[in-house]
PDB file of N, CA and C in Angstrom:
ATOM      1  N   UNK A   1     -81.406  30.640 -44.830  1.00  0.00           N
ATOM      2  CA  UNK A   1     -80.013  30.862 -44.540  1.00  0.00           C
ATOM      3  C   UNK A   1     -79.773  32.354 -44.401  1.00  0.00           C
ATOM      4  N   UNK A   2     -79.228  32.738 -43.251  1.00  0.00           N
ATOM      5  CA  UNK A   2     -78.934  33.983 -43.012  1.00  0.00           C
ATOM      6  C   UNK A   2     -77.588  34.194 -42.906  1.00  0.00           C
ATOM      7  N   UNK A   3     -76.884  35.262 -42.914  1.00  0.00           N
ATOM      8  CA  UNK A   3     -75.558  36.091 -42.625  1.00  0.00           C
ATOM      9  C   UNK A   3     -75.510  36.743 -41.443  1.00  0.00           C
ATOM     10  N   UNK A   4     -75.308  36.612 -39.947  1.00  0.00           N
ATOM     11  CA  UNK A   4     -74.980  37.643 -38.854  1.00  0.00           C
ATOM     12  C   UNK A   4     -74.107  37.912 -38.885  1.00  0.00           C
ATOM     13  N   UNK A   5     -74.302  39.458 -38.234  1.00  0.00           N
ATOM     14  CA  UNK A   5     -72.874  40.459 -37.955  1.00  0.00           C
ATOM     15  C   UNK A   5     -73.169  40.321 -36.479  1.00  0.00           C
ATOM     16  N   UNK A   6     -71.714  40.481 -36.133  1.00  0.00           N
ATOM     17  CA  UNK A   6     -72.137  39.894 -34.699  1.00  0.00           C
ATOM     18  C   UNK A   6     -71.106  41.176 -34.120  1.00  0.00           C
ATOM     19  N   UNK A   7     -70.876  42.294 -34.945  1.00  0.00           N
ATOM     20  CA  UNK A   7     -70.010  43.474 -34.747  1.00  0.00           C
ATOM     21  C   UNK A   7     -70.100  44.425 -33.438  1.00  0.00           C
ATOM     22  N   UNK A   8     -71.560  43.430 -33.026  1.00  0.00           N
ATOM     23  CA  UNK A   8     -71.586  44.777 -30.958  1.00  0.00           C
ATOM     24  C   UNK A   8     -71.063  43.611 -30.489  1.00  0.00           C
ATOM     25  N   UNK A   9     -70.916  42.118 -30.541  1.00  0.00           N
ATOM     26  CA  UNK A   9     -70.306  41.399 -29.984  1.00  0.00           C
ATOM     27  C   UNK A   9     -68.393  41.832 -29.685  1.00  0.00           C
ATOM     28  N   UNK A  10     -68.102  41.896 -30.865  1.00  0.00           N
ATOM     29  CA  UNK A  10     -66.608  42.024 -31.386  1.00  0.00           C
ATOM     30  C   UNK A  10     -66.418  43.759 -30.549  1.00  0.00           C
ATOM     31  N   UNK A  11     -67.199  44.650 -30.880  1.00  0.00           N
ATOM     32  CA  UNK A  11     -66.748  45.671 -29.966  1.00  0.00           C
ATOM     33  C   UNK A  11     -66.873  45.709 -28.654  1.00  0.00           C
ATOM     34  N   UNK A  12     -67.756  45.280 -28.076  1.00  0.00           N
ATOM     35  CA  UNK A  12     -68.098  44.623 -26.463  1.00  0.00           C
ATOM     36  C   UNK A  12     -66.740  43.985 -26.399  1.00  0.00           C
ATOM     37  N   UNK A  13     -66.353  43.044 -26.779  1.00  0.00           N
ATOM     38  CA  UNK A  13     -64.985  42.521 -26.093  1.00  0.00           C
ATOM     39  C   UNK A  13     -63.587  43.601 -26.534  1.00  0.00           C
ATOM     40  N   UNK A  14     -63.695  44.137 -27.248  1.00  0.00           N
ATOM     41  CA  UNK A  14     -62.532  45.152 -27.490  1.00  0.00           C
ATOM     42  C   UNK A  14     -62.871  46.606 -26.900  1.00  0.00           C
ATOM     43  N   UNK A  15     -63.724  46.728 -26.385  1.00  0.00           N
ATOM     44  CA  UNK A  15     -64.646  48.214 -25.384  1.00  0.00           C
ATOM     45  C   UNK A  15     -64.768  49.526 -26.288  1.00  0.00           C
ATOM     46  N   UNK A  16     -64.947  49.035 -27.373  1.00  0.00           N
ATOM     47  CA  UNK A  16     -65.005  50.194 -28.673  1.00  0.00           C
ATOM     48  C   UNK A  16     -66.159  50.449 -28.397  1.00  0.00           C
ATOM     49  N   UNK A  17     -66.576  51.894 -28.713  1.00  0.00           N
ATOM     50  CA  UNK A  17     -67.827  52.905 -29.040  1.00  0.00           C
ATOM     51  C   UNK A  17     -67.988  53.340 -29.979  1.00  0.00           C
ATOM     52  N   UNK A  18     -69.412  52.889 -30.771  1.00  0.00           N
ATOM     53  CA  UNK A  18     -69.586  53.094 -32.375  1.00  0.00           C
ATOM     54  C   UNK A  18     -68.950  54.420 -32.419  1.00  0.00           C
ATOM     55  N   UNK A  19     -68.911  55.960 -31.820  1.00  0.00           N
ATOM     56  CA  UNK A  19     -68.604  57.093 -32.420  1.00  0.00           C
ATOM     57  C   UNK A  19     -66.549  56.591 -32.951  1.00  0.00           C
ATOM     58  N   UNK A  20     -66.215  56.045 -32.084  1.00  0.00           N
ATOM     59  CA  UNK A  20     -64.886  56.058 -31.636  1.00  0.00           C
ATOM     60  C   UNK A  20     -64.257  54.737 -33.238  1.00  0.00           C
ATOM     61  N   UNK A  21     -65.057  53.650 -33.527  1.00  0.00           N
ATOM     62  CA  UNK A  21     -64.619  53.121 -33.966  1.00  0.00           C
ATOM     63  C   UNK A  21     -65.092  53.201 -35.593  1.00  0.00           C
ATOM     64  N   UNK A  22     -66.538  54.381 -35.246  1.00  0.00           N
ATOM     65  CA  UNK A  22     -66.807  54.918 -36.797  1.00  0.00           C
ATOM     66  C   UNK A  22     -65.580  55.767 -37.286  1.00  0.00           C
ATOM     67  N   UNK A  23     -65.273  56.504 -36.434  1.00  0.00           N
ATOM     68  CA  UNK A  23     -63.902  57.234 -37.119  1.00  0.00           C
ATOM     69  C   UNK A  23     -62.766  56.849 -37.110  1.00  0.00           C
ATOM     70  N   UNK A  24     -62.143  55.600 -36.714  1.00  0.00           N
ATOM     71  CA  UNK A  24     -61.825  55.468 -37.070  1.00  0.00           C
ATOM     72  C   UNK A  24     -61.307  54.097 -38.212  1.00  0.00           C
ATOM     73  N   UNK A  25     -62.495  53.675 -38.609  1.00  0.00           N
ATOM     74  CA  UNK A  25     -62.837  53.107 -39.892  1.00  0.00           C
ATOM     75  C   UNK A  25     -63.140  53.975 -41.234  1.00  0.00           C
ATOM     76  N   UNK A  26     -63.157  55.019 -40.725  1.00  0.00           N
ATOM     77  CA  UNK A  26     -63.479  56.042 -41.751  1.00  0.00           C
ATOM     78  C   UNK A  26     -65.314  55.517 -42.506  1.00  0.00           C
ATOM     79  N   UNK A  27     -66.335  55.532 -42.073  1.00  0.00           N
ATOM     80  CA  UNK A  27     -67.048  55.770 -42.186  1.00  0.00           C
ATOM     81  C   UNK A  27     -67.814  56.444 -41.029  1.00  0.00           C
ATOM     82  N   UNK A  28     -69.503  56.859 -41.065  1.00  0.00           N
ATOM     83  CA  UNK A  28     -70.463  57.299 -40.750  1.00  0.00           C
ATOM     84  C   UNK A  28     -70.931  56.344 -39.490  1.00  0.00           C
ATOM     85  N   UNK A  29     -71.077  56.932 -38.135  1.00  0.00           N
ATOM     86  CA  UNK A  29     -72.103  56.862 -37.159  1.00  0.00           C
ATOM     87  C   UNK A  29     -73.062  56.151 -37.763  1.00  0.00           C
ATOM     88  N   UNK A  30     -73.700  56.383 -38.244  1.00  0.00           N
ATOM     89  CA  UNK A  30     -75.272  56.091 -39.044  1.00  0.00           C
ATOM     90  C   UNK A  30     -75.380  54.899 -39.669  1.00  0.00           C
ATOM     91  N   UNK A  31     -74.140  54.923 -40.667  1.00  0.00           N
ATOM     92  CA  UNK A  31     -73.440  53.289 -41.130  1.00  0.00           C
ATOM     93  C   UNK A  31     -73.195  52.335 -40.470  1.00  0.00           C
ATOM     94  N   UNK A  32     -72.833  52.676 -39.627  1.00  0.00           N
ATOM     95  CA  UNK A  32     -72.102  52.060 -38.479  1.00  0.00           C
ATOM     96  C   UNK A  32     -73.006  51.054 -38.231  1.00  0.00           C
ATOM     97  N   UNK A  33     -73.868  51.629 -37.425  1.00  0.00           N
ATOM     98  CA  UNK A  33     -75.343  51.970 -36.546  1.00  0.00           C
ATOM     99  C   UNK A  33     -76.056  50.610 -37.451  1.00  0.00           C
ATOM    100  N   UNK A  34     -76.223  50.724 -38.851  1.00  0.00           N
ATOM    101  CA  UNK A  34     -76.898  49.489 -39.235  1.00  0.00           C
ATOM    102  C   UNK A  34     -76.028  48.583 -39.915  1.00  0.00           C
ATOM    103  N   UNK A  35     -74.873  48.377 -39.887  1.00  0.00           N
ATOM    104  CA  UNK A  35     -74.102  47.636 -40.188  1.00  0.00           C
ATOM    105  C   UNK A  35     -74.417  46.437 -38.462  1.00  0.00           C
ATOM    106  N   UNK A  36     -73.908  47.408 -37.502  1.00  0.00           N
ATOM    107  CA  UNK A  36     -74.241  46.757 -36.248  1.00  0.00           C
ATOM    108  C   UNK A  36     -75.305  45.914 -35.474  1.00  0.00           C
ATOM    109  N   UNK A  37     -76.379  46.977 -36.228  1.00  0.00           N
ATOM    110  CA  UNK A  37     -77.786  46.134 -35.728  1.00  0.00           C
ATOM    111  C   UNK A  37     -78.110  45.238 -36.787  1.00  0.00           C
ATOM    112  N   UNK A  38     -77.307  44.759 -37.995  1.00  0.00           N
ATOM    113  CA  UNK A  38     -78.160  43.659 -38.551  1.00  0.00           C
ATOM    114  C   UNK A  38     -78.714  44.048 -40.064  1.00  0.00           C
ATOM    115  N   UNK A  39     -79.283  45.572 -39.767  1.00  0.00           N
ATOM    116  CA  UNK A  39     -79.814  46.251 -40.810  1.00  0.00           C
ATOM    117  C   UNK A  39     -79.339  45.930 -42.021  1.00  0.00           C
ATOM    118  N   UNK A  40     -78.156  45.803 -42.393  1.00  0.00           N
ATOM    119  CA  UNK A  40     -77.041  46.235 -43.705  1.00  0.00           C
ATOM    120  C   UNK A  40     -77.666  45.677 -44.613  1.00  0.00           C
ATOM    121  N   UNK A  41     -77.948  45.570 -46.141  1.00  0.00           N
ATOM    122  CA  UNK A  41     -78.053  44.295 -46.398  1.00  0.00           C
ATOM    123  C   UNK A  41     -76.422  44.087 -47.299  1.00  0.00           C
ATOM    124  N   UNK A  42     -75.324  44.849 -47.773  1.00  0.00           N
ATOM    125  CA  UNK A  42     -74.269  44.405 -48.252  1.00  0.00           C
ATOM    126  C   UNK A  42     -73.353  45.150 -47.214  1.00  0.00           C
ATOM    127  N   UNK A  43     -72.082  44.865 -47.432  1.00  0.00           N
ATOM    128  CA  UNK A  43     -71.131  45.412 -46.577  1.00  0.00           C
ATOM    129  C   UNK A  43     -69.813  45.198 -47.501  1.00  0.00           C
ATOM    130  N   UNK A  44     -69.219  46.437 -47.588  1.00  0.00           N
ATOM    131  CA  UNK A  44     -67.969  46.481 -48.643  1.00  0.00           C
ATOM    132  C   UNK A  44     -66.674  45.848 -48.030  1.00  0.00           C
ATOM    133  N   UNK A  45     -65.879  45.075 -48.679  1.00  0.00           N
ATOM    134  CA  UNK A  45     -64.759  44.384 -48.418  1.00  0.00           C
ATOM    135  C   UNK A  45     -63.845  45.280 -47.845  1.00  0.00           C
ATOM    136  N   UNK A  46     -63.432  46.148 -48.426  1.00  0.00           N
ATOM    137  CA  UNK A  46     -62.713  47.237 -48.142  1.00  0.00           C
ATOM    138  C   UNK A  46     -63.174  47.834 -46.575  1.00  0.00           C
ATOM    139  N   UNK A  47     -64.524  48.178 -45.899  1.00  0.00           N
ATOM    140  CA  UNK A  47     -65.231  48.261 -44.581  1.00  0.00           C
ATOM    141  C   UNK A  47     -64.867  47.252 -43.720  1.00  0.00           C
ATOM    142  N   UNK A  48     -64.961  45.887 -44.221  1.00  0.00           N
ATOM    143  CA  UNK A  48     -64.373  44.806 -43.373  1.00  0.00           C
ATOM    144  C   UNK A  48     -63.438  44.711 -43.047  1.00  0.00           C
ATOM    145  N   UNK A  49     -62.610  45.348 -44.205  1.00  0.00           N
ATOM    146  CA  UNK A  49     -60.649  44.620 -44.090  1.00  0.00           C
ATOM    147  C   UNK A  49     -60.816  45.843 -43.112  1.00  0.00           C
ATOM    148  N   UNK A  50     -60.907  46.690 -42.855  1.00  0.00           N
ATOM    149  CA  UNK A  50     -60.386  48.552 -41.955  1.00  0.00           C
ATOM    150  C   UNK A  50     -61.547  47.499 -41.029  1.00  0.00           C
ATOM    151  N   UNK A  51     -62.254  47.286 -40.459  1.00  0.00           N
ATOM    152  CA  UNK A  51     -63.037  46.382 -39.194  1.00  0.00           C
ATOM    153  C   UNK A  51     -62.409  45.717 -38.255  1.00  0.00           C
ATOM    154  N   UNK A  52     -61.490  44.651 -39.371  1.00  0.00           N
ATOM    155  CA  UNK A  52     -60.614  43.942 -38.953  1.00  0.00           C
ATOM    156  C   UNK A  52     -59.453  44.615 -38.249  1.00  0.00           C
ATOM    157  N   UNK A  53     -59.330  45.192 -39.314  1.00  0.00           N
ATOM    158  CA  UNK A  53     -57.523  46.057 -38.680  1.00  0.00           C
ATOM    159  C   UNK A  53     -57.985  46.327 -37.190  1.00  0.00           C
ATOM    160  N   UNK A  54     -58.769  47.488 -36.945  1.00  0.00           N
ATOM    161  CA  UNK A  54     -58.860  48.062 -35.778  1.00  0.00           C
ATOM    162  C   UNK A  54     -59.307  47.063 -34.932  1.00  0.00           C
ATOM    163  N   UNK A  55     -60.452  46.238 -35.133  1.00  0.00           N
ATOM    164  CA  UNK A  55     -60.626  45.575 -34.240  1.00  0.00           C
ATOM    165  C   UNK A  55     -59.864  44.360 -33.766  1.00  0.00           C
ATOM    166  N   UNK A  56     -59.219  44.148 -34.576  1.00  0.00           N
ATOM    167  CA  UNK A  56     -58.171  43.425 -34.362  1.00  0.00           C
ATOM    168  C   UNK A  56     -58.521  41.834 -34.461  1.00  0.00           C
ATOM    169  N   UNK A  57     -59.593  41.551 -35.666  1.00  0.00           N
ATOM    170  CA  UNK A  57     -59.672  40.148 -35.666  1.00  0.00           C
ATOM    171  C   UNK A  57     -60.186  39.612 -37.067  1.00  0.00           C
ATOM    172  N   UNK A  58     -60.627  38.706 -37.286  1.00  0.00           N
ATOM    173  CA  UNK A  58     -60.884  38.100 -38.510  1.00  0.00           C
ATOM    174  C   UNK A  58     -62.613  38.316 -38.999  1.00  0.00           C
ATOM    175  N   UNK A  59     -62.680  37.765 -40.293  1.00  0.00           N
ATOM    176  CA  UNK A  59     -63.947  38.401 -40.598  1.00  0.00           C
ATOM    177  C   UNK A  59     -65.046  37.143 -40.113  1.00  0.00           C
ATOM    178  N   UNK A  60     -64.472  36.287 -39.592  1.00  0.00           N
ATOM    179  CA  UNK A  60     -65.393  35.410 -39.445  1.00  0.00           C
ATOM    180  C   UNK A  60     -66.014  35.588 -37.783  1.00  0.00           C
ATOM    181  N   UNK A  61     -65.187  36.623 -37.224  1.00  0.00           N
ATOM    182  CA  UNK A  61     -65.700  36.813 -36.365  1.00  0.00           C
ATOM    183  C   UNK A  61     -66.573  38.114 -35.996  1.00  0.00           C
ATOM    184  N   UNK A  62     -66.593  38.754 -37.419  1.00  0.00           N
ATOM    185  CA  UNK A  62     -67.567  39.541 -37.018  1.00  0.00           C
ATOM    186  C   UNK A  62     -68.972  39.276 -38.067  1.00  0.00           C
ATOM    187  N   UNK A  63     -68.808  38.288 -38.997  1.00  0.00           N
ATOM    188  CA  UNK A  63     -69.837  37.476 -40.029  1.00  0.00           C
ATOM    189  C   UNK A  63     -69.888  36.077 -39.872  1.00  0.00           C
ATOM    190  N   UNK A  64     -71.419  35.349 -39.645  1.00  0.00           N
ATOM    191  CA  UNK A  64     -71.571  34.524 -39.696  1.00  0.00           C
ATOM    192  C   UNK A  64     -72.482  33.870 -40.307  1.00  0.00           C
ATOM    193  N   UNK A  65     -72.745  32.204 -40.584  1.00  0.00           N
ATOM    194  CA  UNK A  65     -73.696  32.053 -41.451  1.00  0.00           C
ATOM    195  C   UNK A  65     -74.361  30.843 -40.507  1.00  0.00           C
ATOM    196  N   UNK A  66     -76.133  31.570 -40.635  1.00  0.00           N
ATOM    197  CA  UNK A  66     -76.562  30.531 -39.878  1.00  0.00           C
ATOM    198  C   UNK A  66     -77.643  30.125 -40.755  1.00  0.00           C
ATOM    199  N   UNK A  67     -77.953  28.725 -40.306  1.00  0.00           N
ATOM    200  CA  UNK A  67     -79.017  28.080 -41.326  1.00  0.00           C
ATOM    201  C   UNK A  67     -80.419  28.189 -40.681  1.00  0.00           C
ATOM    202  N   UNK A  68     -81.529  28.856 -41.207  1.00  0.00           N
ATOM    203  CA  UNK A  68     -83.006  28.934 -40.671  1.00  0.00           C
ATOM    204  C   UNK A  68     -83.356  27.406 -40.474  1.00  0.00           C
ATOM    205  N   UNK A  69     -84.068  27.563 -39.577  1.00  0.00           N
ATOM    206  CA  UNK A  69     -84.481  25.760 -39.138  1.00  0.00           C
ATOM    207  C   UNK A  69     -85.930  25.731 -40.123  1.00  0.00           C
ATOM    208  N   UNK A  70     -86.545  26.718 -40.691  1.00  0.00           N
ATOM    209  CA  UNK A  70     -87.537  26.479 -41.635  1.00  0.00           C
ATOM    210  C   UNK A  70     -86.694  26.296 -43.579  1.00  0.00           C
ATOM    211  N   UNK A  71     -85.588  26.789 -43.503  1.00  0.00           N
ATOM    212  CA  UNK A  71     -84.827  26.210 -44.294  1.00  0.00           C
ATOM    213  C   UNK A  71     -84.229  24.982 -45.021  1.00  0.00           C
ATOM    214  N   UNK A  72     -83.745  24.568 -43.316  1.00  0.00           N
ATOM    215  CA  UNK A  72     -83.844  23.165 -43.248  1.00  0.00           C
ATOM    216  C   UNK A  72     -84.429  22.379 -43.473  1.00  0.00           C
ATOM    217  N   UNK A  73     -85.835  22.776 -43.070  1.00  0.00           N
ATOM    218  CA  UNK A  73     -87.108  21.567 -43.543  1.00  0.00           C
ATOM    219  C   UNK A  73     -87.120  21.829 -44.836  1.00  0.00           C
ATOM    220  N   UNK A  74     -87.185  22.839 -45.177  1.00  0.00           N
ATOM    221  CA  UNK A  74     -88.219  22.161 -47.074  1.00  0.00           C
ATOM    222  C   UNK A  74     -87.021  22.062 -47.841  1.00  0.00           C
ATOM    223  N   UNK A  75     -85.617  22.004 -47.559  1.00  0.00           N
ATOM    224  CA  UNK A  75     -84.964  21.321 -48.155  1.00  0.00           C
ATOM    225  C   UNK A  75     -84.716  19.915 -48.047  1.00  0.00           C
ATOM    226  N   UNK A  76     -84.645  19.267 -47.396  1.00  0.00           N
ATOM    227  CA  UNK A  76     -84.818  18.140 -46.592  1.00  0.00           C
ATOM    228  C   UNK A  76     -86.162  17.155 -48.054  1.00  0.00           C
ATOM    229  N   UNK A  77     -87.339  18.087 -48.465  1.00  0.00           N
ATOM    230  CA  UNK A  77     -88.734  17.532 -48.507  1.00  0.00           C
ATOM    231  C   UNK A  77     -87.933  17.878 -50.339  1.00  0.00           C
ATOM    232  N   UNK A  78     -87.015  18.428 -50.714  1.00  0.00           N
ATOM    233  CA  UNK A  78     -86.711  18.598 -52.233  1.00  0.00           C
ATOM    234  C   UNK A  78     -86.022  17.532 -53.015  1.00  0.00           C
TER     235      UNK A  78
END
């Protein structure tokens, strides 16, 4: 079971540029940068809610939960 950020999705449809939407979320380029690609492994509530604001949508659309299909199996076999 994994968690995607699907956050170049959500800026692709709103035409945001990590420099443009790092500042104004008030964090770091760099943060940004692996929050975006996947990298993150936590992400602060407070980062999300300012995500949301600007980007103008809900958190489920920039987090998602998907189930590994090797997951699936050996639970299935428990």
């Amino acid at each position: 079971m994994t968690i995607c950020i699907n956050l170049d999705v959500m800026m692709a449809k709103r035409k945001m540029r990590l420099k443009s939407l790092a500042q104004a979320v008030g964090i770091t380029e760099a943060n940004l940068s692996i929050l975006k690609n996947g990298k993150a492994k936590a992400v602060r509530l407070s980062t999300l809610d300012k995500l949301c604001e600007v980007l103008e949508c809900q958190p489920g659309d920039i987090l998602e939960f998907e189930v590994n299909k090797n997951d699936n199996a050996s639970s299935d076999t428990a």
